[in-house]
PDB file of N, CA and C in Angstrom:
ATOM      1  N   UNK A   1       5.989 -86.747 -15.862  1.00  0.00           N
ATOM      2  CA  UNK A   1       5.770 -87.568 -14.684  1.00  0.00           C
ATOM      3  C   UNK A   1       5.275 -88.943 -15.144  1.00  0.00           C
ATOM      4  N   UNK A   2       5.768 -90.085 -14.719  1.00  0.00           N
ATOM      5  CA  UNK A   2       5.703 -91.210 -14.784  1.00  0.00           C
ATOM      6  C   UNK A   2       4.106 -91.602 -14.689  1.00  0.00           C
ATOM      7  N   UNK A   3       3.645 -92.557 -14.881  1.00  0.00           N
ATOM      8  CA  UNK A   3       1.983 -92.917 -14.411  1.00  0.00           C
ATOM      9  C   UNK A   3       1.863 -94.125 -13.938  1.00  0.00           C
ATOM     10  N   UNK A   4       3.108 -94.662 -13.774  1.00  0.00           N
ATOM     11  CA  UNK A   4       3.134 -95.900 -12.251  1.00  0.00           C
ATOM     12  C   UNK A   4       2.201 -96.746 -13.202  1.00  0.00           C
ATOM     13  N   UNK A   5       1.045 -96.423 -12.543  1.00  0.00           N
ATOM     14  CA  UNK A   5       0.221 -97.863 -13.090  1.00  0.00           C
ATOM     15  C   UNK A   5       0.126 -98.839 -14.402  1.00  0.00           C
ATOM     16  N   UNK A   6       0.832 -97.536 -15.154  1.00  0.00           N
ATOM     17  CA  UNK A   6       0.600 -97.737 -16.587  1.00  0.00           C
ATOM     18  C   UNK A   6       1.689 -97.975 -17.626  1.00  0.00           C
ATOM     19  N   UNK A   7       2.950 -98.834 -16.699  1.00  0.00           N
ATOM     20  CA  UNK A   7       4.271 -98.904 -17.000  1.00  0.00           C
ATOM     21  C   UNK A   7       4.311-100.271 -16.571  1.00  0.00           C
ATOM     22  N   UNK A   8       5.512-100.792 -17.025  1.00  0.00           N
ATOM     23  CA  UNK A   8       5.940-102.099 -16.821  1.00  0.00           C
ATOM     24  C   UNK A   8       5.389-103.184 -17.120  1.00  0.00           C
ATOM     25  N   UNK A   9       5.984-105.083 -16.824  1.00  0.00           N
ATOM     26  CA  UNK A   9       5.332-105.954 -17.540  1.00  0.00           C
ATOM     27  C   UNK A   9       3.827-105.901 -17.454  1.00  0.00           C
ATOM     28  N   UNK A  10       3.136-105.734 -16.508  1.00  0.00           N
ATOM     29  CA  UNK A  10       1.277-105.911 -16.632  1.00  0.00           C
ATOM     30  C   UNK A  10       1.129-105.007 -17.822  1.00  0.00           C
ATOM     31  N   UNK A  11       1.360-103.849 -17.856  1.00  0.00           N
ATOM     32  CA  UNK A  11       0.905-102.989 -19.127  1.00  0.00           C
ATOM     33  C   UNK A  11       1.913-103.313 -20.261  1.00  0.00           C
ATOM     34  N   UNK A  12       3.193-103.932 -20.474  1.00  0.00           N
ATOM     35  CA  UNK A  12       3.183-104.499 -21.857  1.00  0.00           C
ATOM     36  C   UNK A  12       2.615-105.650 -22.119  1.00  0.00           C
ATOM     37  N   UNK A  13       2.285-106.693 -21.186  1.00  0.00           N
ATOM     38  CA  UNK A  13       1.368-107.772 -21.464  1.00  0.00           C
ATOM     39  C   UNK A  13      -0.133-107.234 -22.316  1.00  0.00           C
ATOM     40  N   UNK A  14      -0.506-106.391 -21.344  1.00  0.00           N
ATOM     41  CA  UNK A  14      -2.016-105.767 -22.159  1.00  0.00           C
ATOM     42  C   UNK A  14      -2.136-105.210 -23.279  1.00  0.00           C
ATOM     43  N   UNK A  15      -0.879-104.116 -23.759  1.00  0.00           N
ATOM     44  CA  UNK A  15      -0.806-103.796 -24.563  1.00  0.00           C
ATOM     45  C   UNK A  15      -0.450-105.099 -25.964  1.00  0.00           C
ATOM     46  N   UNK A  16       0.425-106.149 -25.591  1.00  0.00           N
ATOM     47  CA  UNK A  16       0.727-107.040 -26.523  1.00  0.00           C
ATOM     48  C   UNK A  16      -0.889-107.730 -26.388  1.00  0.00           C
ATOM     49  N   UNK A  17      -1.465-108.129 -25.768  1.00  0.00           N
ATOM     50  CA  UNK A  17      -2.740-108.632 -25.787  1.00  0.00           C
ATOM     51  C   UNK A  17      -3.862-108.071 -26.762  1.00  0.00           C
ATOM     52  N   UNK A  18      -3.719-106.561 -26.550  1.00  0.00           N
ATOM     53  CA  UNK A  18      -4.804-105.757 -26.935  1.00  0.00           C
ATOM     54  C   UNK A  18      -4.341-105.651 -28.286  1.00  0.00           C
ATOM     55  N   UNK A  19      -2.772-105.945 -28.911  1.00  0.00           N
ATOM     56  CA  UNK A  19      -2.575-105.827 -30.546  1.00  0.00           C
ATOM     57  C   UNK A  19      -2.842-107.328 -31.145  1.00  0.00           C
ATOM     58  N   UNK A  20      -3.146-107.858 -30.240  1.00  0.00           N
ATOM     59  CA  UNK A  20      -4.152-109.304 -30.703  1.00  0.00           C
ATOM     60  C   UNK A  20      -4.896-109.320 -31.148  1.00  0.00           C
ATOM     61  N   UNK A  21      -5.450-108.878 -30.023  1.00  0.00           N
ATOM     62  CA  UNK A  21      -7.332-108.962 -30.202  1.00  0.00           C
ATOM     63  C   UNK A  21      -7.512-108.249 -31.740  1.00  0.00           C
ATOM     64  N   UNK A  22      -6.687-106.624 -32.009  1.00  0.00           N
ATOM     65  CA  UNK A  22      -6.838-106.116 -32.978  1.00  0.00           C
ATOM     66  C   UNK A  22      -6.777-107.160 -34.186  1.00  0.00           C
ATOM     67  N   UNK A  23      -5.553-107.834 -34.249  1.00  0.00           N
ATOM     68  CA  UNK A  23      -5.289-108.123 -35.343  1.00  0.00           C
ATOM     69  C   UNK A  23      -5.911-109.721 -35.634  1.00  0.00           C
ATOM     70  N   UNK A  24      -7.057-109.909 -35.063  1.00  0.00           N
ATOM     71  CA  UNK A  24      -8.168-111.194 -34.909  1.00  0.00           C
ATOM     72  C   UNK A  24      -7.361-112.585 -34.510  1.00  0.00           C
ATOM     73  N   UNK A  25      -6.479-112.615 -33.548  1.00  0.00           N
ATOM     74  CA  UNK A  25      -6.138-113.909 -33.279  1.00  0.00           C
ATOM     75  C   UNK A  25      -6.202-113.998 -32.326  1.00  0.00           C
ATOM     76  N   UNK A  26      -7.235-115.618 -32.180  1.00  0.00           N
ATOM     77  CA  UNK A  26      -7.831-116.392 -31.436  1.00  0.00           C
ATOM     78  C   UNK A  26      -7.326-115.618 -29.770  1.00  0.00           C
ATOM     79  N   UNK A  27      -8.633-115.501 -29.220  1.00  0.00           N
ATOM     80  CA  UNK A  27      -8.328-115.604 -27.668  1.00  0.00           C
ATOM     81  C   UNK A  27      -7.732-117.046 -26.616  1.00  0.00           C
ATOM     82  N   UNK A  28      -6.865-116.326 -25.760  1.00  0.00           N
ATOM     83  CA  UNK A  28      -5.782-117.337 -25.085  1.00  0.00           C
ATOM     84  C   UNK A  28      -6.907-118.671 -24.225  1.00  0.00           C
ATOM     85  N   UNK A  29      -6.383-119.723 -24.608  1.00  0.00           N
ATOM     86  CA  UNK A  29      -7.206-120.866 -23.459  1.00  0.00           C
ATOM     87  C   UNK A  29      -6.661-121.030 -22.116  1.00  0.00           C
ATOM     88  N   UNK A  30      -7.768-120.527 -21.537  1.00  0.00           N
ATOM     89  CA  UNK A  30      -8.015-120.420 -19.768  1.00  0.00           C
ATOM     90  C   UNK A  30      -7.064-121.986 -19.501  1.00  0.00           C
ATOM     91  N   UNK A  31      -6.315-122.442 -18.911  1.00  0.00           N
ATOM     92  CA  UNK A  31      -5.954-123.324 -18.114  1.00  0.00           C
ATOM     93  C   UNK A  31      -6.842-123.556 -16.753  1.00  0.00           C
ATOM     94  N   UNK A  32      -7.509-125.092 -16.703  1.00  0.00           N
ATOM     95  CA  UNK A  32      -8.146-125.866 -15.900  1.00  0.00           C
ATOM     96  C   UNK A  32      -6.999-126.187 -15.152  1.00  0.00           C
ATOM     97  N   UNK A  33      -7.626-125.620 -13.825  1.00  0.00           N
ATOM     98  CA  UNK A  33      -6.747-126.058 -12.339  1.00  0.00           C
ATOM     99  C   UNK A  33      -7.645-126.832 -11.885  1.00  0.00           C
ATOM    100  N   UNK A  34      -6.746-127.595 -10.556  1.00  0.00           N
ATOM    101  CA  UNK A  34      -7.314-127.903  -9.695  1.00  0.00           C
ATOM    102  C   UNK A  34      -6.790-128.058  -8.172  1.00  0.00           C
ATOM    103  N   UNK A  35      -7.657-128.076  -7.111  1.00  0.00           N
ATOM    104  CA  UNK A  35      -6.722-127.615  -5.783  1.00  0.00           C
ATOM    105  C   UNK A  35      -5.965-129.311  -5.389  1.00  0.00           C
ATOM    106  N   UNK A  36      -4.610-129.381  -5.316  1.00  0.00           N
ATOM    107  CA  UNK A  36      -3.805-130.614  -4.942  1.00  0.00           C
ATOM    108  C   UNK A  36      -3.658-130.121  -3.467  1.00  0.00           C
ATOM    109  N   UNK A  37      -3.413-131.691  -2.873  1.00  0.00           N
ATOM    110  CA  UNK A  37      -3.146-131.608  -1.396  1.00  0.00           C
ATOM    111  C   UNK A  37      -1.726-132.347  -1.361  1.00  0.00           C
ATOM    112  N   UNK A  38      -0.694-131.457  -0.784  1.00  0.00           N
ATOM    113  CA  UNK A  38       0.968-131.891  -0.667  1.00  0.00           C
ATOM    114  C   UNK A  38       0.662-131.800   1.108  1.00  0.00           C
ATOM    115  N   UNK A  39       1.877-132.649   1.397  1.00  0.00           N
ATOM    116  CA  UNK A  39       2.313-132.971   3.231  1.00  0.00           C
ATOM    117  C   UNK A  39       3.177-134.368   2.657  1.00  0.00           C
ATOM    118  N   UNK A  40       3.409-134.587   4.407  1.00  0.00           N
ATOM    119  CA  UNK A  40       4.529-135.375   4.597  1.00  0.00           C
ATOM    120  C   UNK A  40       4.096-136.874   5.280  1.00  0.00           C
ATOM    121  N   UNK A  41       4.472-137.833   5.203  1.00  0.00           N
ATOM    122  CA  UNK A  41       4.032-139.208   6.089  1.00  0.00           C
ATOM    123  C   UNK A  41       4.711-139.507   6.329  1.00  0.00           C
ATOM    124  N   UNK A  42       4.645-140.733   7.205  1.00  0.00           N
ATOM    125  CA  UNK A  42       5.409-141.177   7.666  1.00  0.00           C
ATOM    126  C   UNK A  42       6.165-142.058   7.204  1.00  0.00           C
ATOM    127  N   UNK A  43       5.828-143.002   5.816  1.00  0.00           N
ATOM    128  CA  UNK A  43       6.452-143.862   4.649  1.00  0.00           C
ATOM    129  C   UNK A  43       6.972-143.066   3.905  1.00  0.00           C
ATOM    130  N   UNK A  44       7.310-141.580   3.816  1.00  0.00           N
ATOM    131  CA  UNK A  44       7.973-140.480   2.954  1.00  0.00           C
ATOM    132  C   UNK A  44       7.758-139.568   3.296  1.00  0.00           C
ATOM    133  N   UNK A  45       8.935-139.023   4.344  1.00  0.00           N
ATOM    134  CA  UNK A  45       8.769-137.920   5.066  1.00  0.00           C
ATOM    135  C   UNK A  45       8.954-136.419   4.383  1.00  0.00           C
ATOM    136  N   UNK A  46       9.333-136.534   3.189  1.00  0.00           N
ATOM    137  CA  UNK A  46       9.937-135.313   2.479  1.00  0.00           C
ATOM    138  C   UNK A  46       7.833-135.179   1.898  1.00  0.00           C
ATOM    139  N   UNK A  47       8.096-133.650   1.729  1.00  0.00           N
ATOM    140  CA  UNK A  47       6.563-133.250   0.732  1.00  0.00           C
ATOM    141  C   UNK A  47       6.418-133.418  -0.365  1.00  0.00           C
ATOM    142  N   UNK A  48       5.367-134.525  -0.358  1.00  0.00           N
ATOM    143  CA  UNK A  48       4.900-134.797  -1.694  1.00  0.00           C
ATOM    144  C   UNK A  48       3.881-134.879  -2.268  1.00  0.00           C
ATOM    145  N   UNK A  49       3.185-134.864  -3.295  1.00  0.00           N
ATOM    146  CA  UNK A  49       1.751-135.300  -3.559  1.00  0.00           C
ATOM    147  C   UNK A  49       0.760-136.231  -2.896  1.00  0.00           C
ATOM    148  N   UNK A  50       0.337-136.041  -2.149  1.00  0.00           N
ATOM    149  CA  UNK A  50      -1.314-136.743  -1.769  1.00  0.00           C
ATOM    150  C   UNK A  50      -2.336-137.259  -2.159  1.00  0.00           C
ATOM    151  N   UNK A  51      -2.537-136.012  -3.184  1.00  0.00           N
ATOM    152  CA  UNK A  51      -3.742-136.411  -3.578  1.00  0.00           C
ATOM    153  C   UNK A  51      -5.067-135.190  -4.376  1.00  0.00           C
ATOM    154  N   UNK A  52      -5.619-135.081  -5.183  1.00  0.00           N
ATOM    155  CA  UNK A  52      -6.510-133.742  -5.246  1.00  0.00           C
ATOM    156  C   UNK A  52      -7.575-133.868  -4.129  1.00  0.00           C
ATOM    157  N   UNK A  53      -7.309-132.549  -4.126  1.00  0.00           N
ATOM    158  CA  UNK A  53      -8.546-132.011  -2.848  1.00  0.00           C
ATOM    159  C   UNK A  53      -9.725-132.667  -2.767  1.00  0.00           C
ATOM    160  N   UNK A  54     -10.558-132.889  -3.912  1.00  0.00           N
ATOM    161  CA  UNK A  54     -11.621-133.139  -4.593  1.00  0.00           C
ATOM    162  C   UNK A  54     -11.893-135.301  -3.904  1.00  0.00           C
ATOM    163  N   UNK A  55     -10.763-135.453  -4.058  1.00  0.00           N
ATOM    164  CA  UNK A  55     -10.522-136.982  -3.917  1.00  0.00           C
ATOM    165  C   UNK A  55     -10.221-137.328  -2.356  1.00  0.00           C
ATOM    166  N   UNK A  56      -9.124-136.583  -1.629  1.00  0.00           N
ATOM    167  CA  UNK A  56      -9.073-136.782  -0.372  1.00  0.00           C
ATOM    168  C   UNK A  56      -8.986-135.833   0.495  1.00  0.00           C
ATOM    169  N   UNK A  57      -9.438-135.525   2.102  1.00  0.00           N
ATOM    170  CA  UNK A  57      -9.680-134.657   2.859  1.00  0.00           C
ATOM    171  C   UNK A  57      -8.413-134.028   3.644  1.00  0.00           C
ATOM    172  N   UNK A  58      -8.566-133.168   3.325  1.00  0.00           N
ATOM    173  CA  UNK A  58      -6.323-132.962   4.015  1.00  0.00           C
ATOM    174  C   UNK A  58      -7.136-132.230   5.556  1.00  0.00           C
ATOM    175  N   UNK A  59      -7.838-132.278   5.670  1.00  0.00           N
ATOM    176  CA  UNK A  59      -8.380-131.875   7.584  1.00  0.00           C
ATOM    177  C   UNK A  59      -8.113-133.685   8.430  1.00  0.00           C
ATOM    178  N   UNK A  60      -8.958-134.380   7.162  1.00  0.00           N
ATOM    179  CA  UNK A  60      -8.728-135.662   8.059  1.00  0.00           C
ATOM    180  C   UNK A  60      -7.264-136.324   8.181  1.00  0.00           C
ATOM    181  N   UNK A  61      -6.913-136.133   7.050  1.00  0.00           N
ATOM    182  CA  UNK A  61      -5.416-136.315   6.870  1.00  0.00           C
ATOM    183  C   UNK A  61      -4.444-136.360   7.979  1.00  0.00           C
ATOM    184  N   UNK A  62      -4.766-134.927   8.306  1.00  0.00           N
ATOM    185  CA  UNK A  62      -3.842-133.977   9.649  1.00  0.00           C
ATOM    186  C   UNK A  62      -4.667-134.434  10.709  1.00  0.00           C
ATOM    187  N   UNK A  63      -5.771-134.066  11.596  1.00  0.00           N
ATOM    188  CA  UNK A  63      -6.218-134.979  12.461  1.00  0.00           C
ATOM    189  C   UNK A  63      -6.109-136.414  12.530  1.00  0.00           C
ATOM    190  N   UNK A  64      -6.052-137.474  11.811  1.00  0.00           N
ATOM    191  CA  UNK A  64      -5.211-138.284  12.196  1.00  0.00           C
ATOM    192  C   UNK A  64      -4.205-138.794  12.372  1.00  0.00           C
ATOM    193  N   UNK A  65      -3.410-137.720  12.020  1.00  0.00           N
ATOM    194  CA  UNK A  65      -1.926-138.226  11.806  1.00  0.00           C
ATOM    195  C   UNK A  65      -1.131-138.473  10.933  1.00  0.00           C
ATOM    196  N   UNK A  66      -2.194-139.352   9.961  1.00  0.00           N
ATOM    197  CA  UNK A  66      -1.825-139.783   8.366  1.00  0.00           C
ATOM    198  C   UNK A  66      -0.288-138.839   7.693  1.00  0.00           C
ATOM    199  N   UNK A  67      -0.828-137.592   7.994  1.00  0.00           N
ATOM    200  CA  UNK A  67       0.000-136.833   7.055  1.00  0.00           C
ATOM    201  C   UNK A  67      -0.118-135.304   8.096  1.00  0.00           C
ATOM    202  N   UNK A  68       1.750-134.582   7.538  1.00  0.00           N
ATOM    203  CA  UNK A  68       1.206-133.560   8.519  1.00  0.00           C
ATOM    204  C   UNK A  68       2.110-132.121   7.449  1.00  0.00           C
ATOM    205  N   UNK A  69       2.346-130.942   7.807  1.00  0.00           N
ATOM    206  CA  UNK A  69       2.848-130.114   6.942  1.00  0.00           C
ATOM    207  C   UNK A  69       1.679-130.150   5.604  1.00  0.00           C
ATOM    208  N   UNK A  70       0.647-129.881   5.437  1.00  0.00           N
ATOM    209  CA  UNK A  70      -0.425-130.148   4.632  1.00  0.00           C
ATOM    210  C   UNK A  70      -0.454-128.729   4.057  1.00  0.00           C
ATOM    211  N   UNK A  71       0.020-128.850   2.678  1.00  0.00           N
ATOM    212  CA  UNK A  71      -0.589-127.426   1.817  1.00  0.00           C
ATOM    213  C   UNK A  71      -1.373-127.770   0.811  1.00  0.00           C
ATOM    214  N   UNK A  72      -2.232-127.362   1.011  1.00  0.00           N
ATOM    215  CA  UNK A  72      -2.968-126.970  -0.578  1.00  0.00           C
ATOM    216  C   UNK A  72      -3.097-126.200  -1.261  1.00  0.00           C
ATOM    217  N   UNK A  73      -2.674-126.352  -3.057  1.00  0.00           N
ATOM    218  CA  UNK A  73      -1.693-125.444  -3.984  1.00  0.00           C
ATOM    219  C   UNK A  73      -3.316-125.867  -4.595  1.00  0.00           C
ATOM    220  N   UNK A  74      -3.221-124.925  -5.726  1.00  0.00           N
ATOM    221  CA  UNK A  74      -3.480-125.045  -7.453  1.00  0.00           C
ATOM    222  C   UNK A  74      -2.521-125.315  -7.747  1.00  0.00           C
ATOM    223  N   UNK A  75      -3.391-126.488  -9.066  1.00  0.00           N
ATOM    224  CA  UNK A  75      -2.229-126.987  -9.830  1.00  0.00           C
ATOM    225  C   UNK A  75      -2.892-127.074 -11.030  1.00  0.00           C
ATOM    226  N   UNK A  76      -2.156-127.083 -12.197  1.00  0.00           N
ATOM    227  CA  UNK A  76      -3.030-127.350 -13.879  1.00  0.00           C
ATOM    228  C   UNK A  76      -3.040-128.836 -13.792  1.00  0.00           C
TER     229      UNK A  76
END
């Protein structure tokens, strides 16, 4: 009987991971995200970059109008 959990890519990733660790090479570097704000305006109606979250407010954005279709992704 199969064990589901313990099959397929997640468990060959771990397993290739775990013959890492064995064989002492370096642990993988975490990638720094950050949350981006995409929507649409009215000078470029197609979705595009805005702006990071951090820098501009995608609530005010959309309440005024500025910009509308507003997602905010992670991005590296």
């Amino acid at each position: 009987m199969a064990k589901g959990y313990a099959e397929g890519p997640a468990a060959e990733e771990a397993e290739r991971r775990r013959e890492e660790l064995l064989a002492g090479l370096p642990r993988e570097q975490s990638v720094e995200t950050r949350l981006a704000v995409y929507g649409s305006t009215a000078d470029e109606p197609e979705r595009h970059f805005l702006g990071w979250a951090d820098d501009v407010d995608a609530d005010e954005l959309f309440t005024s109008g500025a910009a509308w279709g507003i997602q905010v992704v992670r991005r590296a």
